[in-house]
PDB file of N, CA and C in Angstrom:
ATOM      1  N   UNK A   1      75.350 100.345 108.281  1.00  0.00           N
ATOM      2  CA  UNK A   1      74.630 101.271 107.426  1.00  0.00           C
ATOM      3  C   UNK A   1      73.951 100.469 106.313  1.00  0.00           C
ATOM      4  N   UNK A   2      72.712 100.679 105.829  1.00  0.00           N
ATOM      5  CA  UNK A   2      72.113 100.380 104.844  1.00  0.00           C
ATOM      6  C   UNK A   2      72.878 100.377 103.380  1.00  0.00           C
ATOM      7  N   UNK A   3      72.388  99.437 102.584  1.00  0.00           N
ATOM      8  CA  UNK A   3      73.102  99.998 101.098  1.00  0.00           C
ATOM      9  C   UNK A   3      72.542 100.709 100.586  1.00  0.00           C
ATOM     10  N   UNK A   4      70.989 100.946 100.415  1.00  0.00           N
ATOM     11  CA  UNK A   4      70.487 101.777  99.802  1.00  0.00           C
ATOM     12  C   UNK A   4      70.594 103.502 100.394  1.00  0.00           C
ATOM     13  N   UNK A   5      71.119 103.503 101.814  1.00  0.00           N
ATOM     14  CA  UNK A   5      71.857 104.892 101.846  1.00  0.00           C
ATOM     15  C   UNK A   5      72.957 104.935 101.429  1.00  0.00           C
ATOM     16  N   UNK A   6      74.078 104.366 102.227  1.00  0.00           N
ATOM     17  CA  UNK A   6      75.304 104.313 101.470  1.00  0.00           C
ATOM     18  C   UNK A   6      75.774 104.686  99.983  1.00  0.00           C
ATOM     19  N   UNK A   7      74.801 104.011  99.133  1.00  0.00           N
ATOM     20  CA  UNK A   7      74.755 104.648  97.698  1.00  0.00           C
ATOM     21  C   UNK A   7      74.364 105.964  97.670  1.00  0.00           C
ATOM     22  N   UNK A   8      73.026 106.428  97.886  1.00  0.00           N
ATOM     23  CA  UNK A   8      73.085 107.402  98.646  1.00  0.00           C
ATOM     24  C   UNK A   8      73.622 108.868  98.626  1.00  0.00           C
ATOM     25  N   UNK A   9      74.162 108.309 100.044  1.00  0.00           N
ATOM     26  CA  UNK A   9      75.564 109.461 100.380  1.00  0.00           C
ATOM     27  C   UNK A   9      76.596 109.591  99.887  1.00  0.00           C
ATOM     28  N   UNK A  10      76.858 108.769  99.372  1.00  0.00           N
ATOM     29  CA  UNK A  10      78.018 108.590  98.873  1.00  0.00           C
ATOM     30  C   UNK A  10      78.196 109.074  97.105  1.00  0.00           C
ATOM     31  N   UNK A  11      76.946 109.182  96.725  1.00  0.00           N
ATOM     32  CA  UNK A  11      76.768 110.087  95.671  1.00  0.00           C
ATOM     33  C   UNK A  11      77.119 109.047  94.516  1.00  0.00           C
ATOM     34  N   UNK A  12      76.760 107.733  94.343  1.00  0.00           N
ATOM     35  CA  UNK A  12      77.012 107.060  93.629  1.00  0.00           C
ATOM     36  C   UNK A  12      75.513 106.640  92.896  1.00  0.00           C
ATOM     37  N   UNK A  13      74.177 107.106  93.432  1.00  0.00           N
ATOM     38  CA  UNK A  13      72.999 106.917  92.607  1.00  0.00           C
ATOM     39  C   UNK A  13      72.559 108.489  93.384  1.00  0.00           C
ATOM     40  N   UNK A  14      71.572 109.013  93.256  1.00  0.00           N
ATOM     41  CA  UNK A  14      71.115 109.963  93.245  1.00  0.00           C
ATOM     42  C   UNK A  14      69.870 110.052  94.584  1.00  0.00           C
ATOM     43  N   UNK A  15      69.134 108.954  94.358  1.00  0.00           N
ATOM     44  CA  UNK A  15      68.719 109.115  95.493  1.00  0.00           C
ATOM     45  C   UNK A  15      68.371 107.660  96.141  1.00  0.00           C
ATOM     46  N   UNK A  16      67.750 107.798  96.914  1.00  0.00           N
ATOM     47  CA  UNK A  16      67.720 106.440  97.835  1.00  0.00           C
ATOM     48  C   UNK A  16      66.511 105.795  97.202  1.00  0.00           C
ATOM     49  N   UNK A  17      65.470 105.943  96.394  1.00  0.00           N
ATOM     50  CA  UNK A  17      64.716 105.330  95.932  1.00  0.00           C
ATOM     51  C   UNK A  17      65.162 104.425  94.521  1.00  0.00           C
ATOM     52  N   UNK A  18      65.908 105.569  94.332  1.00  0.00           N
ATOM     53  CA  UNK A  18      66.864 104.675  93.561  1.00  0.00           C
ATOM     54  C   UNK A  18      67.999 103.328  93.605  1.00  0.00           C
ATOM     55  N   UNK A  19      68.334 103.724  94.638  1.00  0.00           N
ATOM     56  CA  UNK A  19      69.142 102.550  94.824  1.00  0.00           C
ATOM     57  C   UNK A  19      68.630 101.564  95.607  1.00  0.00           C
ATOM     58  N   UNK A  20      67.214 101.706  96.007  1.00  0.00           N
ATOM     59  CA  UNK A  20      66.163 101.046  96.228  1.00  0.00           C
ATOM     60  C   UNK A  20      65.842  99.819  94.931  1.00  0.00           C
ATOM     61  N   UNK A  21      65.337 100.897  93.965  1.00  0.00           N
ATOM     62  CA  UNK A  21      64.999 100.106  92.780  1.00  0.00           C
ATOM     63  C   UNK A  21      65.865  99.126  92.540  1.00  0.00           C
ATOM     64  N   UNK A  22      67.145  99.566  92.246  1.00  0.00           N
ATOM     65  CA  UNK A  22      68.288  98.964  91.327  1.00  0.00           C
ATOM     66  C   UNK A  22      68.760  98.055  92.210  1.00  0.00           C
ATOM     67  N   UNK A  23      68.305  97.635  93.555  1.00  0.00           N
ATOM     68  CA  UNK A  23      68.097  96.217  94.468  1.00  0.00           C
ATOM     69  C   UNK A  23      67.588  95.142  94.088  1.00  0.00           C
ATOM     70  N   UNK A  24      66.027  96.085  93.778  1.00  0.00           N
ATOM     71  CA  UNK A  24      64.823  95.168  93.626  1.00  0.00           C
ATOM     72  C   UNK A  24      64.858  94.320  92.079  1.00  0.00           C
ATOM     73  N   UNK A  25      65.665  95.228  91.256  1.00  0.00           N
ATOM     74  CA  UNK A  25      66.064  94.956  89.820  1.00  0.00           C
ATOM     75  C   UNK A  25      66.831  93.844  90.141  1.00  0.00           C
ATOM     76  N   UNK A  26      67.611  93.439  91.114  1.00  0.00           N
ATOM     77  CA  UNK A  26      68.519  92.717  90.830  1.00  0.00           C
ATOM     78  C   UNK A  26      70.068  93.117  90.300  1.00  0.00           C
ATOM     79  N   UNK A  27      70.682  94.699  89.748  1.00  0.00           N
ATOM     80  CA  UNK A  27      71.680  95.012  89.403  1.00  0.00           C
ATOM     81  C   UNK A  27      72.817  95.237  90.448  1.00  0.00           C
ATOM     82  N   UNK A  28      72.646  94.876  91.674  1.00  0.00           N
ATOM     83  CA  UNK A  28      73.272  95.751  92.958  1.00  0.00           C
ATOM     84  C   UNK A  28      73.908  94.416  93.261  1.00  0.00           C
ATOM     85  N   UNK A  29      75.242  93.916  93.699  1.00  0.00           N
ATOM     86  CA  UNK A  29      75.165  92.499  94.578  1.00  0.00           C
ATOM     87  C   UNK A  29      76.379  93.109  95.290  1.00  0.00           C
ATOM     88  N   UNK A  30      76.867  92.154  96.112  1.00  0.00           N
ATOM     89  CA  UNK A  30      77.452  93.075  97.673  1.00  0.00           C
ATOM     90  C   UNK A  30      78.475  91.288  97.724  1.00  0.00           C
ATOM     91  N   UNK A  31      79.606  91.377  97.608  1.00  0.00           N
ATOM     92  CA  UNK A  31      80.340  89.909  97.276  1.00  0.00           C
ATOM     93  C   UNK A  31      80.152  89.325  96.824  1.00  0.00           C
ATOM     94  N   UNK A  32      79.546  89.655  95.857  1.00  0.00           N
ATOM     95  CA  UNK A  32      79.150  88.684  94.531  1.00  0.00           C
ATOM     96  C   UNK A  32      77.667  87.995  94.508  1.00  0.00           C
ATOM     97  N   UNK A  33      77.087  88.468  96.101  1.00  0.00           N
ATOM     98  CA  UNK A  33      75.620  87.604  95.849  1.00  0.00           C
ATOM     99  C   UNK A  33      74.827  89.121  95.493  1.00  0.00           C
ATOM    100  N   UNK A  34      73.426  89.113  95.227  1.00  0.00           N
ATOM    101  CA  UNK A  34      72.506  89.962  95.165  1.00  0.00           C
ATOM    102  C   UNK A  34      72.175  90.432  96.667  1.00  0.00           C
ATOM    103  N   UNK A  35      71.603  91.609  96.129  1.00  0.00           N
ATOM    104  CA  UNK A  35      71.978  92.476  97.690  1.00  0.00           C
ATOM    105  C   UNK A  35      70.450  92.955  97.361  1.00  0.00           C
ATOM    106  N   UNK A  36      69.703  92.895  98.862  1.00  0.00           N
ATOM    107  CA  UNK A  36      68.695  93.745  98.829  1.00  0.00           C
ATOM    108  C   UNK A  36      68.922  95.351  99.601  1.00  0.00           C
ATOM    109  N   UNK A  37      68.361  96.664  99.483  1.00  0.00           N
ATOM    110  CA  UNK A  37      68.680  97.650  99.438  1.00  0.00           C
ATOM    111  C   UNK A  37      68.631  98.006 101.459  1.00  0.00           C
ATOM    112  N   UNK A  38      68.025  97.007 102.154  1.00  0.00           N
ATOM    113  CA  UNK A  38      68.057  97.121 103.466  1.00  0.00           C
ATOM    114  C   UNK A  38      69.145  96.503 104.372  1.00  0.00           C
ATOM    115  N   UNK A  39      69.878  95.566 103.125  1.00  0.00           N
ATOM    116  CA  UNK A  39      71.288  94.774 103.597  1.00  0.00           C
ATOM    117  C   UNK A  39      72.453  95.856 103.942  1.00  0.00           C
ATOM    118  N   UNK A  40      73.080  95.460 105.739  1.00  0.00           N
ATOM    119  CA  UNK A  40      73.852  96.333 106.078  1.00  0.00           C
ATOM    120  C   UNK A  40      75.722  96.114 105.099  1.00  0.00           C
ATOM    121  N   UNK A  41      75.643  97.099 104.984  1.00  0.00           N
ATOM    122  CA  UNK A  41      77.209  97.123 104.441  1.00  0.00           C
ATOM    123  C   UNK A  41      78.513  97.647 105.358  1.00  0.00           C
ATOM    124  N   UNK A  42      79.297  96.857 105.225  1.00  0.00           N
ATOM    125  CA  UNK A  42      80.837  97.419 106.302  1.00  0.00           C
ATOM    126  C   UNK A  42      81.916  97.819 105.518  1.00  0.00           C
ATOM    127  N   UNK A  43      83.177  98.216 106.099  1.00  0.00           N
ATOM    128  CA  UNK A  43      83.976  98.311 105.248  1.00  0.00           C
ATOM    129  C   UNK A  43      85.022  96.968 104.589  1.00  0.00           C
ATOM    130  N   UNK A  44      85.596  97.519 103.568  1.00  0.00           N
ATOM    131  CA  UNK A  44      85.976  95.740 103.200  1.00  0.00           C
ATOM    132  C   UNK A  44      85.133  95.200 102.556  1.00  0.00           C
ATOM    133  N   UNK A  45      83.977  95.817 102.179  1.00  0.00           N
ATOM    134  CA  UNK A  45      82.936  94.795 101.068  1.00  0.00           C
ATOM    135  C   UNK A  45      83.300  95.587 100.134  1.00  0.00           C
ATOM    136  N   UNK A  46      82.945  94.627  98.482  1.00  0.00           N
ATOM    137  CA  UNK A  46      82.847  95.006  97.756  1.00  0.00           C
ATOM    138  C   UNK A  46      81.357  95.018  96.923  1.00  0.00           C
ATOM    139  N   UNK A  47      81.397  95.887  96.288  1.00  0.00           N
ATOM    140  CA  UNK A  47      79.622  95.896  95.588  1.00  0.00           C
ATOM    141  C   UNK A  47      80.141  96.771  94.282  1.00  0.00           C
ATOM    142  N   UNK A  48      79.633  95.855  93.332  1.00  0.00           N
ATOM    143  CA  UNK A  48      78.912  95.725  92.046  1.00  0.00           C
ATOM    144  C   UNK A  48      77.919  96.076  91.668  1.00  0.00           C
ATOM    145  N   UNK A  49      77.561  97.385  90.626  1.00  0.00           N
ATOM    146  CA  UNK A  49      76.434  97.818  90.299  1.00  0.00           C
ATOM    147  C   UNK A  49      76.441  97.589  88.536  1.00  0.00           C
ATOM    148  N   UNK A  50      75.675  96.817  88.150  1.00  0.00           N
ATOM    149  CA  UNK A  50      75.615  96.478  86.407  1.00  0.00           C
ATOM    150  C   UNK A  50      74.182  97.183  85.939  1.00  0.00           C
ATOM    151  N   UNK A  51      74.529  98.509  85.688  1.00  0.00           N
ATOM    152  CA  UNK A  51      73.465  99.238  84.617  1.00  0.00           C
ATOM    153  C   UNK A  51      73.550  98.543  82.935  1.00  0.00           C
ATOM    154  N   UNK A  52      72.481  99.206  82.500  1.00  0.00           N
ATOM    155  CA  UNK A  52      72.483  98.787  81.238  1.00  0.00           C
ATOM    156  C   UNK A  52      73.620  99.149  80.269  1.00  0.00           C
ATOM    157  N   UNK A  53      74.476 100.616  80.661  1.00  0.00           N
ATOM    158  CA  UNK A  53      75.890 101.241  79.777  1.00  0.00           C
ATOM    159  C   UNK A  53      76.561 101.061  80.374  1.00  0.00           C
ATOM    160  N   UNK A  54      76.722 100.479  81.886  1.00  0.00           N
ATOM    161  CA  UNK A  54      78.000 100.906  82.956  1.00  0.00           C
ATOM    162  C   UNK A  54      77.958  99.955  84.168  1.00  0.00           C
ATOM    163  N   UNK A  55      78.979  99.438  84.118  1.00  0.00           N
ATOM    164  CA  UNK A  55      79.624  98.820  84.738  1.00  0.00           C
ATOM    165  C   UNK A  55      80.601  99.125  85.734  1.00  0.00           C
ATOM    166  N   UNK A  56      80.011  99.396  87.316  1.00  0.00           N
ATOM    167  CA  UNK A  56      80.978 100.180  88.131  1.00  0.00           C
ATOM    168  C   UNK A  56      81.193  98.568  89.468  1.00  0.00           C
ATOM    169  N   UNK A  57      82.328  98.674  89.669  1.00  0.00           N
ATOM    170  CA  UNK A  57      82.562  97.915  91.405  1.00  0.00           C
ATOM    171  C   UNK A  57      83.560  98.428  91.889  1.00  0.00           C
ATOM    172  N   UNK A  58      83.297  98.831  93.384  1.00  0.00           N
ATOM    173  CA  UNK A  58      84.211  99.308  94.455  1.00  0.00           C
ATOM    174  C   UNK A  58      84.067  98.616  95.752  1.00  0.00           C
ATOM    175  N   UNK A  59      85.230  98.729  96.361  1.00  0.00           N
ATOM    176  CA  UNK A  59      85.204  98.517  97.556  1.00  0.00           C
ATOM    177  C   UNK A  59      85.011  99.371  98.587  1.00  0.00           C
ATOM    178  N   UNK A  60      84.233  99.601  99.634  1.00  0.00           N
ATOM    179  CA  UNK A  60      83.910 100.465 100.613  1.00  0.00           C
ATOM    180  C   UNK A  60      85.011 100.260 101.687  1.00  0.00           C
ATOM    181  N   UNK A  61      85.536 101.806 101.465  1.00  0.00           N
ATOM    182  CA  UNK A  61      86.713 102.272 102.758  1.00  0.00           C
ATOM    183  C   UNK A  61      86.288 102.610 104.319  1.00  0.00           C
ATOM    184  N   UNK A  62      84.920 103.575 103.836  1.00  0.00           N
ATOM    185  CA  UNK A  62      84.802 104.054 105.417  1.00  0.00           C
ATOM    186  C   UNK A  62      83.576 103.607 105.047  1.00  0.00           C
ATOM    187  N   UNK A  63      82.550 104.211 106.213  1.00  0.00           N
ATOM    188  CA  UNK A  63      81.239 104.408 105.944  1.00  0.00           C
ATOM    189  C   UNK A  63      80.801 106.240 106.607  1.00  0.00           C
ATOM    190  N   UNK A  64      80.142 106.979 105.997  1.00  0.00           N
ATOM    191  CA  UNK A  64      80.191 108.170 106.097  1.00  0.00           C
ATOM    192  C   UNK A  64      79.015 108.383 107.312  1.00  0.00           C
ATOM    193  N   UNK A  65      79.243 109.628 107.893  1.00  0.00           N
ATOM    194  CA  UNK A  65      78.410 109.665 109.543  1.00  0.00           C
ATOM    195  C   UNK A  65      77.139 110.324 109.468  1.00  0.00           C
ATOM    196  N   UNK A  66      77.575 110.707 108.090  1.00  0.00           N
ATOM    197  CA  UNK A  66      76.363 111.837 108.034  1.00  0.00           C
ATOM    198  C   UNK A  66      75.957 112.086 106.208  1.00  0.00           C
ATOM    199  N   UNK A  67      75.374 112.994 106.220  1.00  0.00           N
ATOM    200  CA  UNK A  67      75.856 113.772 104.304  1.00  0.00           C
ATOM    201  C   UNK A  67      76.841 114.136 104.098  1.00  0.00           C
ATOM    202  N   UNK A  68      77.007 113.673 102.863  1.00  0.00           N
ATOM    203  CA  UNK A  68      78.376 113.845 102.629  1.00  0.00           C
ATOM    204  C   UNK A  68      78.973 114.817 101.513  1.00  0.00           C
ATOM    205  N   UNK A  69      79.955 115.560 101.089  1.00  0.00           N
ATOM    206  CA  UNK A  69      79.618 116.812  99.824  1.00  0.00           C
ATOM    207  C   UNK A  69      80.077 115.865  98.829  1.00  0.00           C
ATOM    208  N   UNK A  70      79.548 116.004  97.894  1.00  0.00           N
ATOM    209  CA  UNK A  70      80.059 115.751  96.659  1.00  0.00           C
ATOM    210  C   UNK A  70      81.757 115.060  96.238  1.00  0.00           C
ATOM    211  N   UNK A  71      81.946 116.456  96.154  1.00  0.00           N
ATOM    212  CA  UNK A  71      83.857 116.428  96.347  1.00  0.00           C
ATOM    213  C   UNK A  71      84.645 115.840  97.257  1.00  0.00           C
ATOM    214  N   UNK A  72      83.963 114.840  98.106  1.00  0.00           N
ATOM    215  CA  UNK A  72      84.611 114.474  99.144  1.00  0.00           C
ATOM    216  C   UNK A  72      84.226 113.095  99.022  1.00  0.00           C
ATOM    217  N   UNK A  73      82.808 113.002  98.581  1.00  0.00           N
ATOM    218  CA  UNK A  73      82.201 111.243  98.743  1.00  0.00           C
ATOM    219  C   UNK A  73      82.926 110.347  98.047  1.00  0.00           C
ATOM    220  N   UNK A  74      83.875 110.803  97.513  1.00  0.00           N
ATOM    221  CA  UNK A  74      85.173 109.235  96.498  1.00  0.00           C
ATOM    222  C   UNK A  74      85.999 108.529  97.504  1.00  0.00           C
ATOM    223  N   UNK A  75      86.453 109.354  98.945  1.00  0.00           N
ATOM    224  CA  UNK A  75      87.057 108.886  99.657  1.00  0.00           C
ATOM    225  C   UNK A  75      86.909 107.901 100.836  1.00  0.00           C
ATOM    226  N   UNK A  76      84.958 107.534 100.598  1.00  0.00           N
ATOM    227  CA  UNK A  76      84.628 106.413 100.973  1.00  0.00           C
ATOM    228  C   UNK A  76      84.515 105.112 100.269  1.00  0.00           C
ATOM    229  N   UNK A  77      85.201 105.306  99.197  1.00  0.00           N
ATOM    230  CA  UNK A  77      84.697 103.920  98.059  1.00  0.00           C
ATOM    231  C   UNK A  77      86.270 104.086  97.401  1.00  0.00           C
ATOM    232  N   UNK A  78      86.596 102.691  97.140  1.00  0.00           N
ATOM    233  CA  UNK A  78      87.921 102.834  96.237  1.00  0.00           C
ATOM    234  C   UNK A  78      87.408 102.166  94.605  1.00  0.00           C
ATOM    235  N   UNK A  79      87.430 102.838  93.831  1.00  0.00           N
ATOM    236  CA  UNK A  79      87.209 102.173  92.344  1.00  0.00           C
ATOM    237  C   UNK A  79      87.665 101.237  92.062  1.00  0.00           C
ATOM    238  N   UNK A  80      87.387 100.179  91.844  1.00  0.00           N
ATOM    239  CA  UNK A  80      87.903  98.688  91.665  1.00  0.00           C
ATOM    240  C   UNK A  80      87.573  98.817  89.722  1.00  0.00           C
ATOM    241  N   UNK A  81      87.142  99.027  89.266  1.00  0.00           N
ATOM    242  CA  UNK A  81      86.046  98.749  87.413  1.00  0.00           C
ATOM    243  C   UNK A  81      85.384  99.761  87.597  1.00  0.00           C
ATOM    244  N   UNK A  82      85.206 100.711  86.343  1.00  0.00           N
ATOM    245  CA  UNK A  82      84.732 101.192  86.281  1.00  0.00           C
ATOM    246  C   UNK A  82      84.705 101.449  84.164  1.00  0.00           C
ATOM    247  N   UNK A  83      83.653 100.439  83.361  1.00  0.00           N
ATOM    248  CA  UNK A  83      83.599  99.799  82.387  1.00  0.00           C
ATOM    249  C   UNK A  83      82.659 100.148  81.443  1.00  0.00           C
ATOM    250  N   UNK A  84      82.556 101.490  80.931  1.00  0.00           N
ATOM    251  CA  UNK A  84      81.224 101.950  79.706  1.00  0.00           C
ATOM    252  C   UNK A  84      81.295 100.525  78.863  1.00  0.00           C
ATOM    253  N   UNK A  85      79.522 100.108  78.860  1.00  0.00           N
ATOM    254  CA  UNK A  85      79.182  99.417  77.554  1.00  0.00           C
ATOM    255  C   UNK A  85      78.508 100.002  76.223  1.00  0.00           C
ATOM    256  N   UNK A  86      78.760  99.555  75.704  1.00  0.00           N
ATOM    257  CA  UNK A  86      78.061  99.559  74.117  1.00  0.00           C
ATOM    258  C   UNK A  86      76.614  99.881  74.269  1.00  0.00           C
ATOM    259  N   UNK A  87      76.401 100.547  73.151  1.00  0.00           N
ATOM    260  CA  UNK A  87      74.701 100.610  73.315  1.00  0.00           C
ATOM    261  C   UNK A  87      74.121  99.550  72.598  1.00  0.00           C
ATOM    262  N   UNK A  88      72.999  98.999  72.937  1.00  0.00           N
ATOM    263  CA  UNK A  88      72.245  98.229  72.707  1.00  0.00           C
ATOM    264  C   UNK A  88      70.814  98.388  72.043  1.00  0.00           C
ATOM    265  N   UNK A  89      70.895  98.133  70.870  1.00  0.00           N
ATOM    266  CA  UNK A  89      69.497  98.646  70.090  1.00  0.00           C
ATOM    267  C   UNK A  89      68.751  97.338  70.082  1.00  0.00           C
ATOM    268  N   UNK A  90      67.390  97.609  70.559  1.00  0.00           N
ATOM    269  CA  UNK A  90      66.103  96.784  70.352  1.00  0.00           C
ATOM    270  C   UNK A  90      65.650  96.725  69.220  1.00  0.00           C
TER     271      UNK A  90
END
């Protein structure tokens, strides 16, 4: 499965253009290297997403078959960090 679905479905960015972007940004890496948003993901990886307030990494349990609901999409990802930062004034 793609990462940029995976995020996705899994309800961890909102939509797939998004987790498109946040590839191309460079914030996404998949074992520690940078991940582009067409790189396949399995289970047993871990991926790192560094926004500008938040700091999330999990490891992927399953991979989901289809859409997935809401209330259910946590049980493909296990929370490894999950780290609010400080705000940052320019």
């Amino acid at each position: 499965m793609r990462l940029d679905l995976f995020l996705k479905r899994c309800c961890i960015l909102r939509r797939r253009s998004e987790a498109k972007r946040a590839c191309d940004n460079g914030i996404v890496s998949v074992d520690g290297h940078p991940a582009k948003a067409g790189r396949t993901v399995q289970p047993g990886q871990r991926i790192e997403i560094s926004f500008m307030d938040r700091y999330f990494a999990f490891e992927i349990v399953d991979l989901p078959r289809g859409n997935v609901a809401k209330a259910s999409a946590q049980t493909y990802y296990h929370v490894l960090r999950d780290d609010v930062r400080e705000a940052v004034d320019f």
